[in-house]
Protein backbone atom coordinates (compact mmCIF):
# COMPACT_ATOMS: atom_id res chain seq x y z
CA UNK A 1 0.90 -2.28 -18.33
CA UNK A 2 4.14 -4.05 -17.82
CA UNK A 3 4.42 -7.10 -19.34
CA UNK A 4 4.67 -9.72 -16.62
CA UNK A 5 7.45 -12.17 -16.89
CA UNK A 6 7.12 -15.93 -16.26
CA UNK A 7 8.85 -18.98 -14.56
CA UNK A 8 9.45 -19.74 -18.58
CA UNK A 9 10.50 -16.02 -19.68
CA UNK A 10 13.35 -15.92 -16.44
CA UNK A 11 14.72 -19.57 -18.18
CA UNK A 12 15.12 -18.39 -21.31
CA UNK A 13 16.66 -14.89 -19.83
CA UNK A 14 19.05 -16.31 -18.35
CA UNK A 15 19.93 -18.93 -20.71
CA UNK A 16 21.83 -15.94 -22.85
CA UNK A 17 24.64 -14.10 -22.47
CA UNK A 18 24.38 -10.95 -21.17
CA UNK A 19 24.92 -9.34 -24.64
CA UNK A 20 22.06 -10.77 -26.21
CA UNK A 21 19.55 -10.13 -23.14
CA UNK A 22 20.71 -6.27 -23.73
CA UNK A 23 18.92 -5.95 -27.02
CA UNK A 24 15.22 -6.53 -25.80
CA UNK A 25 14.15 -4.45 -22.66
CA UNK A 26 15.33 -5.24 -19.64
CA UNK A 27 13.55 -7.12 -16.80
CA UNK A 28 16.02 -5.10 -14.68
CA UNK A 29 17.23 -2.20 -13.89
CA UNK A 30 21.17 -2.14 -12.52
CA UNK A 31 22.41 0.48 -10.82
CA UNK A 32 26.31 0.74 -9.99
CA UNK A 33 27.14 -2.70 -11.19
CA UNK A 34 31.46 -1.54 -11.03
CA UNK A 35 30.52 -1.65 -7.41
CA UNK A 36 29.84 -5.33 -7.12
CA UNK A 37 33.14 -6.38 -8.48
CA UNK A 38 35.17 -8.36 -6.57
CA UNK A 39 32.53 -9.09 -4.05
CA UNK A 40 32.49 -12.75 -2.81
CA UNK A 41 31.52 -13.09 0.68
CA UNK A 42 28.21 -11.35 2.02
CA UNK A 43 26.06 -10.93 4.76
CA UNK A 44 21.93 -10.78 4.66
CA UNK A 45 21.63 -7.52 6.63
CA UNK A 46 17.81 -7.53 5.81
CA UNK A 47 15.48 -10.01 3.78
CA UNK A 48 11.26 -8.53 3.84
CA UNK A 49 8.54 -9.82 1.99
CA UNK A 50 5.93 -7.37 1.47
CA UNK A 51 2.17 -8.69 1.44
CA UNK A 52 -0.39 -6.25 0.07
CA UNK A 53 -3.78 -6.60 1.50
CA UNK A 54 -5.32 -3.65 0.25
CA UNK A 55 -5.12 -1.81 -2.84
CA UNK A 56 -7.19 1.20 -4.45
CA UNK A 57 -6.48 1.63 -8.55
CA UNK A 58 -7.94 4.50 -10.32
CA UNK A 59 -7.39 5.80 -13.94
CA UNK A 60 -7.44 9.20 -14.76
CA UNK A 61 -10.86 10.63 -16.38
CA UNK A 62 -11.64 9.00 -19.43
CA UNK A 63 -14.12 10.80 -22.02
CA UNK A 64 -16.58 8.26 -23.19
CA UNK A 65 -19.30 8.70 -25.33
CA UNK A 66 -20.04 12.00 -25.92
CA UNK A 67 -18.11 12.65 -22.78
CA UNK A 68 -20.68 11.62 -20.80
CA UNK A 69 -18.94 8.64 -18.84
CA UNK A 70 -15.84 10.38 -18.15
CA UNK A 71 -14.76 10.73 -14.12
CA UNK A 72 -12.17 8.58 -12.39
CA UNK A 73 -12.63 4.84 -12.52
CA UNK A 74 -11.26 3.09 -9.29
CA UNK A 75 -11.15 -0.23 -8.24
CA UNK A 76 -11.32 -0.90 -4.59
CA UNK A 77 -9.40 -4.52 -3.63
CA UNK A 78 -9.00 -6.77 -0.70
CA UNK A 79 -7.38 -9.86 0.25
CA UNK A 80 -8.43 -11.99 3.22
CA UNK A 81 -7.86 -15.35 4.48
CA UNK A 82 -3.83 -14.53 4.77
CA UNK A 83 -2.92 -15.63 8.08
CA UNK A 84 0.31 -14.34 9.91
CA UNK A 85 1.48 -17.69 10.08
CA UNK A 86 1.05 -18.23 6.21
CA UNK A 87 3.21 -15.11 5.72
CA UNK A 88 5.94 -16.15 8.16
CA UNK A 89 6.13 -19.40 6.30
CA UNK A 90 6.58 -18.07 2.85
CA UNK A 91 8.80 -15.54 4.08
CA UNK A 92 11.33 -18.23 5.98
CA UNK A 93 10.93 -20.31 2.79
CA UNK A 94 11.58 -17.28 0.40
CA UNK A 95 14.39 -16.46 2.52
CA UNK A 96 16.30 -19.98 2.67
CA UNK A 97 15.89 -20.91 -0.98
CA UNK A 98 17.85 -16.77 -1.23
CA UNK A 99 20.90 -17.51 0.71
CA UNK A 100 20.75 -21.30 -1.12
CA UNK A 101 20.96 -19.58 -4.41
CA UNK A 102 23.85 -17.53 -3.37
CA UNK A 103 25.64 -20.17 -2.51
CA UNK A 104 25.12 -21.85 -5.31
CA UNK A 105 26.18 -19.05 -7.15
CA UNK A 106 29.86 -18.93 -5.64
CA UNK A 107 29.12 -16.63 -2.70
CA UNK A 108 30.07 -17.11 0.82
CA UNK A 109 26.95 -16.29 3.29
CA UNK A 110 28.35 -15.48 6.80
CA UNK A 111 25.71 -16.79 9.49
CA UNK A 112 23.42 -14.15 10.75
CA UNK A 113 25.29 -13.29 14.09
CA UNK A 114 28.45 -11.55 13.01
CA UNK A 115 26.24 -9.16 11.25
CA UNK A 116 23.85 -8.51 14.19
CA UNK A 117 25.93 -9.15 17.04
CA UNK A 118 28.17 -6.31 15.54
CA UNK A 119 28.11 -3.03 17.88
CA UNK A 120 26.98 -0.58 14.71
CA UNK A 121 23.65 -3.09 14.60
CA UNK A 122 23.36 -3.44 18.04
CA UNK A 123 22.41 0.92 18.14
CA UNK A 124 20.03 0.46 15.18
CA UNK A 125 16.54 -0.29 16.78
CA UNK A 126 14.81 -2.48 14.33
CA UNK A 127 11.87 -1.65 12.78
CA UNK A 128 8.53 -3.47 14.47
CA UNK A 129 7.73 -6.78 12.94
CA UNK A 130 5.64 -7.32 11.43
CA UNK A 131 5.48 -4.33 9.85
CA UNK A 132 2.20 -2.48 8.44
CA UNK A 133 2.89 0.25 6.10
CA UNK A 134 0.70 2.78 3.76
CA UNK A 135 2.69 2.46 0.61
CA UNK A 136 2.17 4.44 -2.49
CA UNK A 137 2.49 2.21 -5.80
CA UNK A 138 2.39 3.21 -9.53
CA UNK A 139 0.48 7.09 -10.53
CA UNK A 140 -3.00 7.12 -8.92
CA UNK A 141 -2.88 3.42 -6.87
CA UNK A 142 -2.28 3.15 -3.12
CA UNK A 143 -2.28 0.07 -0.60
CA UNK A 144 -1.49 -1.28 2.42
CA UNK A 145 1.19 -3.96 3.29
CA UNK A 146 2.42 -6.13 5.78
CA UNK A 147 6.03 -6.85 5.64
CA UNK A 148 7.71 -9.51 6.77
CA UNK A 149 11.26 -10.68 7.93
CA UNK A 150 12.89 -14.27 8.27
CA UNK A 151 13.07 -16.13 11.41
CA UNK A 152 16.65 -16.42 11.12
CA UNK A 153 17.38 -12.86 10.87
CA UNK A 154 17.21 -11.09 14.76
CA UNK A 155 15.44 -7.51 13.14
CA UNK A 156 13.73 -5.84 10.51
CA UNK A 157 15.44 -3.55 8.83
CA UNK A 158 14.75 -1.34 5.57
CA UNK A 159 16.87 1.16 3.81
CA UNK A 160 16.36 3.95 1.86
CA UNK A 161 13.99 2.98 -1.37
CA UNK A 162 13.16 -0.22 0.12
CA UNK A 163 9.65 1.10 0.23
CA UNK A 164 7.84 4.66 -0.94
CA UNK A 165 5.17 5.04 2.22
CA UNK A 166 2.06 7.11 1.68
CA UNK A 167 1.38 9.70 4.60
CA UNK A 168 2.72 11.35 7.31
CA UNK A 169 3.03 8.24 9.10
CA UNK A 170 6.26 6.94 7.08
CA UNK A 171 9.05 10.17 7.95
CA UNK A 172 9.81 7.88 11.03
CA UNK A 173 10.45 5.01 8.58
CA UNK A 174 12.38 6.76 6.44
CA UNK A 175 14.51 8.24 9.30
CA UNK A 176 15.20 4.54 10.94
CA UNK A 177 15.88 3.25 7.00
CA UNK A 178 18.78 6.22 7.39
CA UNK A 179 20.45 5.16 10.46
CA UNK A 180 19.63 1.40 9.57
CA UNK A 181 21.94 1.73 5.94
CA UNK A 182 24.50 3.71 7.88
CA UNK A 183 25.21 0.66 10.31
CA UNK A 184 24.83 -1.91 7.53
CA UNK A 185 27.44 0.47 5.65
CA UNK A 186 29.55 0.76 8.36
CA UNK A 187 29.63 -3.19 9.08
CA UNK A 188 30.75 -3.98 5.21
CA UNK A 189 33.78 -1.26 5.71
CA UNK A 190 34.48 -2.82 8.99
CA UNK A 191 33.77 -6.38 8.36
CA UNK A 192 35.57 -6.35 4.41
CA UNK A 193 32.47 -8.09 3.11
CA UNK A 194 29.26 -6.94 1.11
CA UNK A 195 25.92 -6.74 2.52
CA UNK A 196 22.75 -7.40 0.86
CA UNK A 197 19.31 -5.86 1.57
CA UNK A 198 16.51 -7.31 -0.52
CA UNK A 199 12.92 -6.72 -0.49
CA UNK A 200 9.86 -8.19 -2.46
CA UNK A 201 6.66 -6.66 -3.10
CA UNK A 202 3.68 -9.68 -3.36
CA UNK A 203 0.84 -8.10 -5.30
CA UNK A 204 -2.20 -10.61 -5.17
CA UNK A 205 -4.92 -8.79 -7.56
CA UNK A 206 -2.45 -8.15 -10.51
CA UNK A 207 -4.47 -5.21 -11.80
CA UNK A 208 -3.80 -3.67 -14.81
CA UNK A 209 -2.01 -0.41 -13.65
CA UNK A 210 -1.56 2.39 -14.44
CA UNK A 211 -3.09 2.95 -17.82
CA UNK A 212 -5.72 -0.20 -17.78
CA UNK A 213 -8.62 1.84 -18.59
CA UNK A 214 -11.25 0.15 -20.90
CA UNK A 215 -15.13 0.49 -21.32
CA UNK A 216 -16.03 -1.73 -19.07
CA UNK A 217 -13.38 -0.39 -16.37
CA UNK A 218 -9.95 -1.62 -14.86
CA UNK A 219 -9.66 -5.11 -15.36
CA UNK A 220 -8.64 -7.37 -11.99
CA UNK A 221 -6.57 -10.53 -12.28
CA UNK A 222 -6.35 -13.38 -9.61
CA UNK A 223 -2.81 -13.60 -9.87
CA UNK A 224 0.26 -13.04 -7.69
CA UNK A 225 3.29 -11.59 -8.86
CA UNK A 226 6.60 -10.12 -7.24
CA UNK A 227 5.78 -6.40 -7.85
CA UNK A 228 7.85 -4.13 -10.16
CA UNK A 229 9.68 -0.64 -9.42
CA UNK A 230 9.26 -2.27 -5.29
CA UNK A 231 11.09 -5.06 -4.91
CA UNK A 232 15.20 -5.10 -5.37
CA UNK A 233 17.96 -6.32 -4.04
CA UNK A 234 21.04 -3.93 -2.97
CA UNK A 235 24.44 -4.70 -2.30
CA UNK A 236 26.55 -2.48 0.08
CA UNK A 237 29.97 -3.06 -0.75
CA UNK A 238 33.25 -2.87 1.26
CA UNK A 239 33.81 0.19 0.13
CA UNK A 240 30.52 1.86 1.19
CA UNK A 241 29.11 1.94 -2.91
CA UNK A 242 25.81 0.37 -3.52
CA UNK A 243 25.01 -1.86 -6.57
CA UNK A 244 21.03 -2.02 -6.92
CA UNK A 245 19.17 -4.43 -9.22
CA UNK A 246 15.70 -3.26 -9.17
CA UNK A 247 12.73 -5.74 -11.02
CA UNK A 248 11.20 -3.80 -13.69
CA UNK A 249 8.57 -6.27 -15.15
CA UNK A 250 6.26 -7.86 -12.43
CA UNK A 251 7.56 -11.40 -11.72
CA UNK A 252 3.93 -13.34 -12.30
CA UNK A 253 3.10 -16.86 -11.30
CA UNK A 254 -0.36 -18.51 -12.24
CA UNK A 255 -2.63 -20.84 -10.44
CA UNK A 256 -5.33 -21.12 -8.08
CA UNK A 257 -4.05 -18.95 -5.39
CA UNK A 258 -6.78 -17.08 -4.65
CA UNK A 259 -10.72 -16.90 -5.48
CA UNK A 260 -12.03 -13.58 -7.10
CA UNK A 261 -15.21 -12.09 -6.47
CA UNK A 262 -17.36 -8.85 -7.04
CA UNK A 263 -17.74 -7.14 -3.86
CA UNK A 264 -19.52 -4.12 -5.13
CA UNK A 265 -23.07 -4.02 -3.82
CA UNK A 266 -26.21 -3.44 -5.74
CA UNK A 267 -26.79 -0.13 -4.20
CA UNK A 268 -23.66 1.09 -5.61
CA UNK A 269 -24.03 0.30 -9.03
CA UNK A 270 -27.41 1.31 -9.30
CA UNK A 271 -26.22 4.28 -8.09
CA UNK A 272 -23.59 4.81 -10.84
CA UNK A 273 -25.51 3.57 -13.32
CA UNK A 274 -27.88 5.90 -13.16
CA UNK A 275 -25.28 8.57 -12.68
CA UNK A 276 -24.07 7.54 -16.36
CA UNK A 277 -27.25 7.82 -17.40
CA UNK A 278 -27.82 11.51 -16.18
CA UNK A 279 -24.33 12.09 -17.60
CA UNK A 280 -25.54 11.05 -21.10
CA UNK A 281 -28.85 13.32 -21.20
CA UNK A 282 -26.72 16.04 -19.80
CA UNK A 283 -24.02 15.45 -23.29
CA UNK A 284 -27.40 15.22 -25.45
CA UNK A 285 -28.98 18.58 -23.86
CA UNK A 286 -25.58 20.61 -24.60
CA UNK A 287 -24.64 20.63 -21.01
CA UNK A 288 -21.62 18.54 -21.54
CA UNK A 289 -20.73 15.23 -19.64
CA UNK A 290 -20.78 15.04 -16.32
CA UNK A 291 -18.31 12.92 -15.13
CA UNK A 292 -19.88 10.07 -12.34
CA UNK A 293 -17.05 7.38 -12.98
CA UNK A 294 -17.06 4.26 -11.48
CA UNK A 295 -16.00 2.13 -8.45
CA UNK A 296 -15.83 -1.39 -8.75
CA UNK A 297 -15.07 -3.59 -5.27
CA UNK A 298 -13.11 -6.85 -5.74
CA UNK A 299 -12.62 -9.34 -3.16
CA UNK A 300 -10.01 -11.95 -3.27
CA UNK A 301 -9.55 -14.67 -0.61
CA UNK A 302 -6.50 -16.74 -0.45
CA UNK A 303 -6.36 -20.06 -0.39
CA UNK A 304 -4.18 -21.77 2.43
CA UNK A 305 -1.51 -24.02 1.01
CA UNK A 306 -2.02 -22.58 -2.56
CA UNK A 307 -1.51 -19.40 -1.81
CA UNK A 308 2.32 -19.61 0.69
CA UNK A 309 3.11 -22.16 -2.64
CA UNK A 310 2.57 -19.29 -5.43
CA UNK A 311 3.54 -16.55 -3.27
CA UNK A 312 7.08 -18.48 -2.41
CA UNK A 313 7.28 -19.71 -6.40
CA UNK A 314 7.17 -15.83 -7.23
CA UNK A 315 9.95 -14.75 -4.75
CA UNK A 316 12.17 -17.99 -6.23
CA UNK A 317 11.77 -16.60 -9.21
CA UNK A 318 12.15 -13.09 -8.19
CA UNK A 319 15.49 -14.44 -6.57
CA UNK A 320 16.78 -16.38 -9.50
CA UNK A 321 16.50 -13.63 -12.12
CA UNK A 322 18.22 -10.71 -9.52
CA UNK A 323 21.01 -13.13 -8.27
CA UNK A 324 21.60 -14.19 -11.87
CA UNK A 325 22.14 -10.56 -12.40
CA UNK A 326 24.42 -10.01 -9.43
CA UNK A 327 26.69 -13.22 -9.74
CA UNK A 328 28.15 -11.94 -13.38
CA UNK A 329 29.23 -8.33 -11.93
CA UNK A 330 31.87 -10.18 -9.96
């Protein structure tokens, strides 16, 4: 599991110099940092706030006792009570404190329009907002997300690695995330100024994945948390290089957000209980374990004014830590 860093742990990062932070692990990963130098003037080409809804966790099989309970242990979750307009609003909030934190970091943020009402945006059809996709997330986990851009920004786009889809039903998002970083690209060359792309992952279950395997099964958290390995920010410079700071340890905030409960039904675990149980006799007789597993259902349900507050507190503190990253490579 990756350790999950809090509003505390970001403080104290970035309360040291960079030198010292470089001993421990990092929170990030930076990619092409030479290419940020010099940068000082930017334009938000794309700001999206993923929401999962729906996630499916499994561990690989796990042995047991005697090897009777091994199988695949998955656990099924779901988040309701999210409305559209909840997601807007922590999105436009997410969004403004971003470009608030830039400037308060010594950038320049040029407004919206001379990015979009440039003719290498105006070919680049947007992506449909809001925007469902299948994503794949760590080995052996899958979901489904809703992603989200700011009022203030005309379109949705994504670039390359903004997102890794699951099925056939993501080659036409990863063709329009082509042709949408070649027009970004070709506005920073044009324009003299860097463009930034940033996307956040929300996660609202917090399971412990992969690797969270246990007796009991995968353990579920009510928390939400800025996802690692899927939420970045990128900076297309003048020149046409990228720098990309990509969150490696999910960026966690606790609270009542959301209420957890077990959704399985009786029939089910009856079912692979006594699957377990014929597993076990099977070890005894010689046979060797057969291997049932286990599904466990979780349902979370958000609640309103809670939930926008932690979900925005986690992208602020998503923001601070990856701007606090980017500001230095000037």
């Amino acid at each position: 599991m990756k350790k999950l860093l809090s509003a505390i742990a970001i403080a104290a990062m970035l309360s040291q110099p960079v030198a010292v932070i470089a001993k421990d692990k990092e929170p990030v990963k930076i990619a092409g940092p030479a290419n940020a130098k010099g940068v000082t003037t930017v334009a938000v080409g794309a700001f999206n706030i993923g929401f999962i809804f729906e996630s499916t966790d499994q561990t690989a099989a796990s042995g047991g006792l005697m090897g009777a309970f091994g199988g695949t242990t998955k656990a099924k979750s779901e988040l309701v009570g999210v409305t559209p307009e909840m997601m807007q609003a922590v999105t436009d909030a997410a969004y403004a404190d971003f470009v608030s934190q830039l400037t308060a970091n010594g950038y320049a943020v040029q407004a919206p329009a001379d990015l979009f009402g440039h003719a290498a945006l105006a070919r680049t059809k947007p992506q449909e907002a809001p925007l469902d996709i299948n994503i794949a997330l760590e080995k052996g986990s899958k979901g489904k997300a809703t992603y989200y851009k700011p009022s203030a920004l005309p379109g949705l786009h994504m670039i390359p690695g903004d997102f890794v889809g699951s099925g056939m039903s993501s080659i036409g998002m990863n063709m329009a995330a082509g042709q949408a970083v070649g027009a970004l690209t070709t506005y920073a060359k044009q324009a003299g100024v860097g463009v930034i792309d940033v996307v956040y992952l929300i996660d609202f279950s917090q399971q412990k994945r992969p690797g969270a395997f246990s007796f009991g099964g995968i353990e579920v958290n009510s928390a939400l948390s800025v996802s690692a390995d899927y939420s970045r920010i990128t900076l297309i410079a003048p020149n046409g290089k990228q720098s990309v700071i990509t969150v490696k340890a999910p960026v966690a905030v606790e609270g009542e957000f959301v209420e957890k409960s077990d959704a399985s039904s009786g029939a089910d675990k009856a079912v692979q209980s006594a699957g377990n149980v014929v597993g076990g006799l099977a070890a005894v007789a010689g046979f060797g374990g057969l291997r049932f597993g286990k599904t466990r259902k979780f349902a979370f349900t958000a609640k309103p004014g809670n939930y926008e507050e932690g979900a925005a507190k986690a992208a602020n503190l998503a923001s601070t830590m990856l701007i606090g990253r980017l500001a230095p490579l000037r």
